[in-house]
Protein backbone atom coordinates (compact mmCIF):
# COMPACT_ATOMS: atom_id res chain seq x y z
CA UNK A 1 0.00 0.00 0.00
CA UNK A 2 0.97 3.69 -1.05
CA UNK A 3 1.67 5.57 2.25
CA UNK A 4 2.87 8.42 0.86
CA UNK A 5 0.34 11.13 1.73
CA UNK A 6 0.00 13.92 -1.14
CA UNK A 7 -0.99 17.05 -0.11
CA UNK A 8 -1.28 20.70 -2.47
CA UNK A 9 1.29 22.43 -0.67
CA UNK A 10 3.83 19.67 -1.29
CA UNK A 11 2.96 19.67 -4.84
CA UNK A 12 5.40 21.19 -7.99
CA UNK A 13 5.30 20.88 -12.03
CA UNK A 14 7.78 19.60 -14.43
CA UNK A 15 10.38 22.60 -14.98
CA UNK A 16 10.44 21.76 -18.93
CA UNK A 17 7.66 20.77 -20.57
CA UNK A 18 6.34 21.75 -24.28
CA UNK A 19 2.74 23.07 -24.94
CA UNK A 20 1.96 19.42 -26.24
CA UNK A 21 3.35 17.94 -23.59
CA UNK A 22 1.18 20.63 -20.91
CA UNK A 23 -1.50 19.48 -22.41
CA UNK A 24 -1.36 15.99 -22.42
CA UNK A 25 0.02 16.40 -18.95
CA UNK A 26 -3.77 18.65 -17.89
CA UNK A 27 -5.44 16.19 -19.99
CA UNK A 28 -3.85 13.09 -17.71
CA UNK A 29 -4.45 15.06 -14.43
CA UNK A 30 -8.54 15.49 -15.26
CA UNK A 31 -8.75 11.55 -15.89
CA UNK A 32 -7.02 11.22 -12.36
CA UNK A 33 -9.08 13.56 -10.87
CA UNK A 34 -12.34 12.41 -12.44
CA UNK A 35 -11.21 8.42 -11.44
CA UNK A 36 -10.58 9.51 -7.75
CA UNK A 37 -14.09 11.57 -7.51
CA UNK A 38 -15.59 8.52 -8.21
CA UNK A 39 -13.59 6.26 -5.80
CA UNK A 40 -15.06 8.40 -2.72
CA UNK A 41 -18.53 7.41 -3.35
CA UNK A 42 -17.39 3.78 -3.15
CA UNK A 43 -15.61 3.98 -0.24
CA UNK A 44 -17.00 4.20 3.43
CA UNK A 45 -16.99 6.68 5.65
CA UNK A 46 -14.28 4.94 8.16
CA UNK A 47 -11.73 4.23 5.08
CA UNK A 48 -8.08 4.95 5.26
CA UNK A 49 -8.37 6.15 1.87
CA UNK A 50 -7.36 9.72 1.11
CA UNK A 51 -9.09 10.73 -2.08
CA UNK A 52 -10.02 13.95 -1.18
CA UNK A 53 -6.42 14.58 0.43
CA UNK A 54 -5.28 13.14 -3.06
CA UNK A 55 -7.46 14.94 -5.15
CA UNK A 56 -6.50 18.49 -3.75
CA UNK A 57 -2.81 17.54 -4.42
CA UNK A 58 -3.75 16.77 -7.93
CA UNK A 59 -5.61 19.84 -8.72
CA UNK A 60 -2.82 22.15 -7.22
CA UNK A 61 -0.37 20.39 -9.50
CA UNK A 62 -2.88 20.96 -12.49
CA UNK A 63 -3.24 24.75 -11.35
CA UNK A 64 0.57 24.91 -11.62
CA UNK A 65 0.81 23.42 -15.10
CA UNK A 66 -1.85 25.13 -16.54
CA UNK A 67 -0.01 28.48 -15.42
CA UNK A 68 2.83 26.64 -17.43
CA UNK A 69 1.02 26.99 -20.04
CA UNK A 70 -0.45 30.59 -19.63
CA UNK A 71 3.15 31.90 -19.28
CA UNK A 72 4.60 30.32 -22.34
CA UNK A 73 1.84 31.55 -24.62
CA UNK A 74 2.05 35.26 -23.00
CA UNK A 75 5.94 35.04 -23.12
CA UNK A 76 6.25 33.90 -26.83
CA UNK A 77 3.39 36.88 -27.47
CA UNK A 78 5.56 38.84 -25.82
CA UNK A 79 8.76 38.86 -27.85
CA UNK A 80 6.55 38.29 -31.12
CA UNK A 81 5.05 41.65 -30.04
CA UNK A 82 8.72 43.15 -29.39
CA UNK A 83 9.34 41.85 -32.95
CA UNK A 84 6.74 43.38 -34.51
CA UNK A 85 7.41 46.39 -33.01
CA UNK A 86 11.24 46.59 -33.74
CA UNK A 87 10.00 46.25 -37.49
CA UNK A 88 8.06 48.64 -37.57
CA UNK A 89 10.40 51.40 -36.03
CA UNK A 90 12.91 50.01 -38.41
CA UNK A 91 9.84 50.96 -41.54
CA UNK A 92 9.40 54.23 -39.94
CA UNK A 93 13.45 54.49 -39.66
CA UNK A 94 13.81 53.95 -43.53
CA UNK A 95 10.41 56.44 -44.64
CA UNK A 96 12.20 58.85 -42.50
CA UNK A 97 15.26 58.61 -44.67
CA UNK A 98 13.69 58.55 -48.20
């Protein structure tokens, strides 16, 4: 038997992870979750079983990745915006010029 007890504060995401690979990852994490909600309604009230413990460490890890996830679409935005940006001063540069 597992007798390692989860718990959200505990919990961390993978440092390096692709947007695929988030997604599969949040994807994985709702099956868990959804398998676990419906292993407390077969259990009885006395159980040793921690699904709610295990179920709160499992949704703080998915809140984690999915702020993966946020940040690398925001940061590649980001430096596509800074791109975009150093073009067009470049354009306005070169009309400048002419």
């Amino acid at each position: 038997m597992d007798t390692y007890n989860l718990k959200p504060e505990h919990m961390r995401a993978p440092a390096h992870l692709t947007k695929k690979e988030v997604q599969a990852s949040l994807e994985e994490l709702d099956a868990k979750i959804k398998v676990l909600r419906g292993r407390i309604n077969a259990t009885t009230a006395d159980s040793k079983n921690t699904y709610h413990e295990h179920i709160a460490a499992l949704e703080a890890k998915r809140e984690l990745i999915a702020q993966k996830l946020y940040h690398t679409e925001d940061h590649h935005s980001k430096w596509d915006d800074l791109k975009k940006g150093i073009e067009n001063l470049k354009t306005d540069i070169e009309k400048m010029f002419k």
